[in-house]
PDB file of N, CA and C in Angstrom:
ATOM      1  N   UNK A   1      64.371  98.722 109.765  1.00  0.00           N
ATOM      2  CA  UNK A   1      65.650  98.250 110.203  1.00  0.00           C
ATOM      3  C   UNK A   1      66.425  99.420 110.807  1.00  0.00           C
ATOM      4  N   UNK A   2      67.191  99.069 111.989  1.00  0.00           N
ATOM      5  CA  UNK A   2      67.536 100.392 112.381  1.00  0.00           C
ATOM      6  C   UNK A   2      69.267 100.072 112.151  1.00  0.00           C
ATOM      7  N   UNK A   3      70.160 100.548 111.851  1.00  0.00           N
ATOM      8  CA  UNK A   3      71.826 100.701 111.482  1.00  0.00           C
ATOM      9  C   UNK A   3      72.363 101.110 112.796  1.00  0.00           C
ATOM     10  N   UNK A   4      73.111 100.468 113.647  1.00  0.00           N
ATOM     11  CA  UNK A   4      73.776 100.624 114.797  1.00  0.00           C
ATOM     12  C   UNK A   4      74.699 101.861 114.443  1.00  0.00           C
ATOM     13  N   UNK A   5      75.447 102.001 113.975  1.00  0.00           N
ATOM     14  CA  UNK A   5      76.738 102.648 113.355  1.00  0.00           C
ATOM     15  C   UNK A   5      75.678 103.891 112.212  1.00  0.00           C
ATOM     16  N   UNK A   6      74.367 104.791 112.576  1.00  0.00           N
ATOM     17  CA  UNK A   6      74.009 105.258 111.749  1.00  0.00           C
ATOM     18  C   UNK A   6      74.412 106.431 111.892  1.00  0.00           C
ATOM     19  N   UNK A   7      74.710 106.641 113.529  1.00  0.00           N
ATOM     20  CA  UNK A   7      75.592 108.357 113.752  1.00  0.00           C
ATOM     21  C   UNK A   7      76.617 108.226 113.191  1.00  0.00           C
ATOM     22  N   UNK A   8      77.892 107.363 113.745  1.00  0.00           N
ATOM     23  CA  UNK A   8      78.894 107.213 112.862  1.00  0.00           C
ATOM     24  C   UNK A   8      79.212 107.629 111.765  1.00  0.00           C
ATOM     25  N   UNK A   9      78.503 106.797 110.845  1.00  0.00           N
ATOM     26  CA  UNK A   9      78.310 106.764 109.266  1.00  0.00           C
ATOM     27  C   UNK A   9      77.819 108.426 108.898  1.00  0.00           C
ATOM     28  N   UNK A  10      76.939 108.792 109.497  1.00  0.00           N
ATOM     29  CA  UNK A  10      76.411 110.522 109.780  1.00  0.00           C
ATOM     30  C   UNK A  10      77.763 111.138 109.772  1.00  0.00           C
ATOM     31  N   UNK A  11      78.625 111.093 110.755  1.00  0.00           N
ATOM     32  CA  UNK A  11      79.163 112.337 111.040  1.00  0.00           C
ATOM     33  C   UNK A  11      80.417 111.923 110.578  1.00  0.00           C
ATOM     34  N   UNK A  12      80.663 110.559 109.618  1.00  0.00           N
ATOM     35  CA  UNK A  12      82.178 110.128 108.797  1.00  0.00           C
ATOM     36  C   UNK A  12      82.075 110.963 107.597  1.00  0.00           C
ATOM     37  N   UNK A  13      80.526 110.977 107.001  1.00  0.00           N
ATOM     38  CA  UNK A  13      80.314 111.802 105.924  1.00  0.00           C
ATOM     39  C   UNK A  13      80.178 112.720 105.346  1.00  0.00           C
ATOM     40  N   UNK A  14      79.891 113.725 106.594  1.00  0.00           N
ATOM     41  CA  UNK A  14      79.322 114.863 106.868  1.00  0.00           C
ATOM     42  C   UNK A  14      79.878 115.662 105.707  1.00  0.00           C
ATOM     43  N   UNK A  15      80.816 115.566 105.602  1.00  0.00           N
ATOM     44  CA  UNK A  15      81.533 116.928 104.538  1.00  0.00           C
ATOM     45  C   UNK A  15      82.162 116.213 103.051  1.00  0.00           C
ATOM     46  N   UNK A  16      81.533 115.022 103.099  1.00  0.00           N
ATOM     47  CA  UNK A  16      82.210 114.252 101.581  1.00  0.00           C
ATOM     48  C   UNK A  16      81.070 114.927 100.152  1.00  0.00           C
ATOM     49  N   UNK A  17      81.318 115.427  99.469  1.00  0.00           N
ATOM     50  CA  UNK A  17      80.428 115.864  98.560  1.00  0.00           C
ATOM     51  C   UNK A  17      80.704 115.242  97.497  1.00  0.00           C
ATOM     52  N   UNK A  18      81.474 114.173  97.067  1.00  0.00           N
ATOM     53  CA  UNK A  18      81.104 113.492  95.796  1.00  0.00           C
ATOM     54  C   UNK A  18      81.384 112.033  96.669  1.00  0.00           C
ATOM     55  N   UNK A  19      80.960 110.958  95.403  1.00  0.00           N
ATOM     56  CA  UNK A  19      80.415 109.664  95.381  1.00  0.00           C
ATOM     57  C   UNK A  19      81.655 108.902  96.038  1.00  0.00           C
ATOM     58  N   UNK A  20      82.963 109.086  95.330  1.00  0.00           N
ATOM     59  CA  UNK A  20      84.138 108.754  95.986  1.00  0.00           C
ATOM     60  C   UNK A  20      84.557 109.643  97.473  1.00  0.00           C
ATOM     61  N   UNK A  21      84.366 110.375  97.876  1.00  0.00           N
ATOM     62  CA  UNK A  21      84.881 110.773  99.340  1.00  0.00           C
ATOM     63  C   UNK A  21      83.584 110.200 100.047  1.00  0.00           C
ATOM     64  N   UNK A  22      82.374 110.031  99.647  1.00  0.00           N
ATOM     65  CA  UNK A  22      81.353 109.221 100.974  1.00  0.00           C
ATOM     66  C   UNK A  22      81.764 107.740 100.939  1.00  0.00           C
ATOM     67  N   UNK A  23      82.361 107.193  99.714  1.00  0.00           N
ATOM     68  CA  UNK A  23      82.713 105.925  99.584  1.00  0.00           C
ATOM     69  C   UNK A  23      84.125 105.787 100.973  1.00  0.00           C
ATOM     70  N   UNK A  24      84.748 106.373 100.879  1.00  0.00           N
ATOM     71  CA  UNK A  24      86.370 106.850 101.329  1.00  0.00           C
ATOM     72  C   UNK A  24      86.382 106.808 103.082  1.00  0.00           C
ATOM     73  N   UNK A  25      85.195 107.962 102.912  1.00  0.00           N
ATOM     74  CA  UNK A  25      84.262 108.129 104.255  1.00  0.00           C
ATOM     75  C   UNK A  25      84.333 106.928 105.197  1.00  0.00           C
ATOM     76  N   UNK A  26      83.333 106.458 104.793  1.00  0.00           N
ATOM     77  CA  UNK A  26      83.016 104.979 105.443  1.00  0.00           C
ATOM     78  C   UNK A  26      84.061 104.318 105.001  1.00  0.00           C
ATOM     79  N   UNK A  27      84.650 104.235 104.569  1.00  0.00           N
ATOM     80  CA  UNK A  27      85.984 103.183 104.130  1.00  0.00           C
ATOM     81  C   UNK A  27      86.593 103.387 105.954  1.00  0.00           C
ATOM     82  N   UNK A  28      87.131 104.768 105.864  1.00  0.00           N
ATOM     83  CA  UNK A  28      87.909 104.897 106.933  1.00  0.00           C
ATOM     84  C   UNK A  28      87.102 104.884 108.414  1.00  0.00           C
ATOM     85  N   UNK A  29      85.886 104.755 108.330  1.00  0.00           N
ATOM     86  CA  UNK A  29      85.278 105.176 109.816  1.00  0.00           C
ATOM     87  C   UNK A  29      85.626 104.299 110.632  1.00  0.00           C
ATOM     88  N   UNK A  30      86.230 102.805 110.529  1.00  0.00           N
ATOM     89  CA  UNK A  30      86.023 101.773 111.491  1.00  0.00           C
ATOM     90  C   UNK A  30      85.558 101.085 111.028  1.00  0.00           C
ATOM     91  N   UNK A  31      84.152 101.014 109.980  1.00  0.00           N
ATOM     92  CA  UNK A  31      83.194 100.097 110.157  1.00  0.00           C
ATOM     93  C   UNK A  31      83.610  98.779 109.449  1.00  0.00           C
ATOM     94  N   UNK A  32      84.757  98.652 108.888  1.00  0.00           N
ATOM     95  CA  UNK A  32      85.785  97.265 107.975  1.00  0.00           C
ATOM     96  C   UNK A  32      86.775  97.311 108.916  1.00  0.00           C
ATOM     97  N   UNK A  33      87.059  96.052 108.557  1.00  0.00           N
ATOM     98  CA  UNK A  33      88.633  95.579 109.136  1.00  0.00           C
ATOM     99  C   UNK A  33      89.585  96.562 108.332  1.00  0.00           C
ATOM    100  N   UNK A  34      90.334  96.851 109.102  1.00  0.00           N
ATOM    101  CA  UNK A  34      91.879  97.378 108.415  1.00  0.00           C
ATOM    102  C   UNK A  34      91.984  96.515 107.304  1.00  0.00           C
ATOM    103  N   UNK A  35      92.243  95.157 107.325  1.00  0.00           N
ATOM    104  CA  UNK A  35      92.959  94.060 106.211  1.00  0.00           C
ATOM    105  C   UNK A  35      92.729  94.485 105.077  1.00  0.00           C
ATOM    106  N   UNK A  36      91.006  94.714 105.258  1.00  0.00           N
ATOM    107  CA  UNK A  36      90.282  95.186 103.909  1.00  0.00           C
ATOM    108  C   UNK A  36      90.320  96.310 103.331  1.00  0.00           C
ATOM    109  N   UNK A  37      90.349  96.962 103.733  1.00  0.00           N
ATOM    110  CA  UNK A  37      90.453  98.368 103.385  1.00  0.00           C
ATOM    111  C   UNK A  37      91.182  99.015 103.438  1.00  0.00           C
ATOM    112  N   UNK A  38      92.587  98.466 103.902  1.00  0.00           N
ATOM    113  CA  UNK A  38      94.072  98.675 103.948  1.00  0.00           C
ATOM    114  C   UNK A  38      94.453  98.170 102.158  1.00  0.00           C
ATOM    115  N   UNK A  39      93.517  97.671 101.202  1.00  0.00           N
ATOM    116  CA  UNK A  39      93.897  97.146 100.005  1.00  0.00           C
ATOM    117  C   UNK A  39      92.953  97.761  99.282  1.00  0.00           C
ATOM    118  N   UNK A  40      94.424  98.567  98.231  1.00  0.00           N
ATOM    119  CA  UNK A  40      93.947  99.924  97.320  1.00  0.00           C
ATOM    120  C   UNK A  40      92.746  99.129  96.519  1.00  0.00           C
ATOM    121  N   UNK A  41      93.099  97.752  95.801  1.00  0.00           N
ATOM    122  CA  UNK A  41      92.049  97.322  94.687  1.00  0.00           C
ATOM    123  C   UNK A  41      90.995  97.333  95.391  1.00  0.00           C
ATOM    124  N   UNK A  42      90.441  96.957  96.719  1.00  0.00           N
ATOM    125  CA  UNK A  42      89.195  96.639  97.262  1.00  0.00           C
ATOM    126  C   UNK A  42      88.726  98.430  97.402  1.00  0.00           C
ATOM    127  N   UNK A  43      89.354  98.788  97.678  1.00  0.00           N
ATOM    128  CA  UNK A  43      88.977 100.649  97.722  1.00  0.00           C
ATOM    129  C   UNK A  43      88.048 100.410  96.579  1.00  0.00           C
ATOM    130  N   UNK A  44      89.212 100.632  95.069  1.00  0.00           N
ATOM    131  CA  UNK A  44      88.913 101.491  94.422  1.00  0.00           C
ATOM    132  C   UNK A  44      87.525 100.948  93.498  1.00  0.00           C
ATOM    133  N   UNK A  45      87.787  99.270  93.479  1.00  0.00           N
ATOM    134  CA  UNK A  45      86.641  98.413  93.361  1.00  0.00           C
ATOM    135  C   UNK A  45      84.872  98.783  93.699  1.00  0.00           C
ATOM    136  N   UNK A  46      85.144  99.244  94.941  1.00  0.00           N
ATOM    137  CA  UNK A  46      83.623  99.804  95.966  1.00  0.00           C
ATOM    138  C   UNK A  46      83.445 101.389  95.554  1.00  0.00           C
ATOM    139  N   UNK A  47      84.521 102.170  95.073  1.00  0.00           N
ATOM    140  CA  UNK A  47      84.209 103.514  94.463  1.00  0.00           C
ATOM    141  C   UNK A  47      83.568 103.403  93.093  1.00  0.00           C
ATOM    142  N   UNK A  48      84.097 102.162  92.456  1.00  0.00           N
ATOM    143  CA  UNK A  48      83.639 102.200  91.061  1.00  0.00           C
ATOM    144  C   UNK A  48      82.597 101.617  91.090  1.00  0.00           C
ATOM    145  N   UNK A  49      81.960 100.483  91.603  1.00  0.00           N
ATOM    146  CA  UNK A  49      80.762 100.509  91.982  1.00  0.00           C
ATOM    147  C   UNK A  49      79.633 101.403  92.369  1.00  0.00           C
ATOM    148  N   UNK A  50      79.804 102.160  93.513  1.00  0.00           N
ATOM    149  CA  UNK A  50      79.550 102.994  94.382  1.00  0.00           C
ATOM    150  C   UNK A  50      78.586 103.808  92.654  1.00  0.00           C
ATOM    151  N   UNK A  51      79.880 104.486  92.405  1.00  0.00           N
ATOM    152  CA  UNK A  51      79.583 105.808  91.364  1.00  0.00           C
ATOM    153  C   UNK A  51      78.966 105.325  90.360  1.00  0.00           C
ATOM    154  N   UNK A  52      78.874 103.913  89.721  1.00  0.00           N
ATOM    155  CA  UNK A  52      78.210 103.067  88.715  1.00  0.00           C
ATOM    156  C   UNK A  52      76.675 102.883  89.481  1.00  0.00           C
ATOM    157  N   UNK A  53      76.704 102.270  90.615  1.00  0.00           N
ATOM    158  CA  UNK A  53      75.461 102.685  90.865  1.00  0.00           C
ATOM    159  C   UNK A  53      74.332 104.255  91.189  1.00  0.00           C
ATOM    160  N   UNK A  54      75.410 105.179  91.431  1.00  0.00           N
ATOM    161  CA  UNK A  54      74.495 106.173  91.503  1.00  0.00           C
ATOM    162  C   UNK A  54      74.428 106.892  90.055  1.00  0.00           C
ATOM    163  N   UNK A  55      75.064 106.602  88.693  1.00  0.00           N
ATOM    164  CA  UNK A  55      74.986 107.036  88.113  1.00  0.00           C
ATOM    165  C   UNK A  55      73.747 106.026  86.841  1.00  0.00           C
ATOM    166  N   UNK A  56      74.155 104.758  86.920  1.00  0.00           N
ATOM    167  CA  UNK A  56      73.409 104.044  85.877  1.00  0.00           C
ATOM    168  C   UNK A  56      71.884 102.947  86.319  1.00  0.00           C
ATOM    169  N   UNK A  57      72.566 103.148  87.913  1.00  0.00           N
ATOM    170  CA  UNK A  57      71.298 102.386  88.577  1.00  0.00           C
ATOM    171  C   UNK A  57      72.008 101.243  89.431  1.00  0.00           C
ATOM    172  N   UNK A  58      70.981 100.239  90.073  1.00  0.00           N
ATOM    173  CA  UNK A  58      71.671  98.815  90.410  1.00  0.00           C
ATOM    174  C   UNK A  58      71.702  98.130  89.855  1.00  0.00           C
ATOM    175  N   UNK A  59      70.452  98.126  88.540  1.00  0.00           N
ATOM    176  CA  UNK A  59      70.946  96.583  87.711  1.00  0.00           C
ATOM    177  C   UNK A  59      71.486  96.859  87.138  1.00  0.00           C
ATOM    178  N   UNK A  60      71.983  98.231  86.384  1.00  0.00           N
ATOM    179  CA  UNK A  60      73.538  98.230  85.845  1.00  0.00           C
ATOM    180  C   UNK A  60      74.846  97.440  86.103  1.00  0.00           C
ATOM    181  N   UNK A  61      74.887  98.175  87.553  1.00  0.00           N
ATOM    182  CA  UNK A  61      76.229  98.044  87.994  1.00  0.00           C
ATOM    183  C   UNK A  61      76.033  95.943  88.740  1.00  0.00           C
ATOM    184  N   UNK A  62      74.958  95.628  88.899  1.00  0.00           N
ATOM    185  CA  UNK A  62      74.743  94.190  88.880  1.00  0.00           C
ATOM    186  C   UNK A  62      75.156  93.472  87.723  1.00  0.00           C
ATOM    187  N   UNK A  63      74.308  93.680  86.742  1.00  0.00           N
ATOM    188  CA  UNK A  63      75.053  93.185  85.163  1.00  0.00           C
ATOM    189  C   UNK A  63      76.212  93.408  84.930  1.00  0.00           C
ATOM    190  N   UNK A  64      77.266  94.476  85.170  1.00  0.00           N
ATOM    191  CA  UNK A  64      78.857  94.657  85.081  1.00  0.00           C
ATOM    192  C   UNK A  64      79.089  93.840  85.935  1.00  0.00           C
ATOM    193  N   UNK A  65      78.897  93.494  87.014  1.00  0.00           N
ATOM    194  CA  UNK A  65      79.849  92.936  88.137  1.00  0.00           C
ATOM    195  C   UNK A  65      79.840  91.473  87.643  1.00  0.00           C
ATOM    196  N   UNK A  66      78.530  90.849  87.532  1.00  0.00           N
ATOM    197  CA  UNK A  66      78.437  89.539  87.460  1.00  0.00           C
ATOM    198  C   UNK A  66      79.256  89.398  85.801  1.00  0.00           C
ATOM    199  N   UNK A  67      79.015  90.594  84.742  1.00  0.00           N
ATOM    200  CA  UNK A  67      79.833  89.980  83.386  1.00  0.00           C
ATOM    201  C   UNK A  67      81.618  89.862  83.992  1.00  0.00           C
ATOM    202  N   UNK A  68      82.017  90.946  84.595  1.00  0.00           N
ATOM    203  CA  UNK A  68      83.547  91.138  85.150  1.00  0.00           C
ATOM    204  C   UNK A  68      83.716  89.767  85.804  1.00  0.00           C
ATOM    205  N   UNK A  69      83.021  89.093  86.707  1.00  0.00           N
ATOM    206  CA  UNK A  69      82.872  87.872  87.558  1.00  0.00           C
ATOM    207  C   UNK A  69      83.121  86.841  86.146  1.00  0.00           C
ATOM    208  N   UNK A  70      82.325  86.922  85.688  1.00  0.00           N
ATOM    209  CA  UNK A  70      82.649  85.598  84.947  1.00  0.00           C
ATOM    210  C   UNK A  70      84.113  85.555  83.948  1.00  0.00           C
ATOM    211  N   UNK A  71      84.386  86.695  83.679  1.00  0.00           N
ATOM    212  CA  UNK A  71      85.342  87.051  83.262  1.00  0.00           C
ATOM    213  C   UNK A  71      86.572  86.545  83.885  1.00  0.00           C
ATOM    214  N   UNK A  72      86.344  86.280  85.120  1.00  0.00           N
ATOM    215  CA  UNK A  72      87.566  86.317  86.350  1.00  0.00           C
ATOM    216  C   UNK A  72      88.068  84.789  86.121  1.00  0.00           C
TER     217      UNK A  72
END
């Protein structure tokens, strides 16, 4: 699969060295609507994810989301 937006995404990141500034990164490059990403909860939502998955795995942070989901 090739990512249209893969330079982009390259050179939004270039200098983010933890999990939240590559999250932040791409937050701001363009690649979302403003609407979305103009809203702190949806930020901080995709950071805590983000860092849940690089720290505990995906079916971690799958099993949190869907228990938080039902929760909702």
């Amino acid at each position: 699969m090739i990512e249209p937006k893969a330079d982009l995404l390259k050179a939004a990141t270039a200098q983010a060295t933890s999990v939240r500034e590559h999250v932040e990164a791409i937050l701001d490059s363009g690649v979302f609507p403003d609407d979305l990403v103009g809203q702190q909860a949806f930020r901080d939502r995709v950071v805590d994810y983000a860092e849940m998955i690089v720290a505990d795995g995906v079916r971690e942070a799958a099993a949190v989301a869907l228990k938080r989901g039902a929760q909702a």
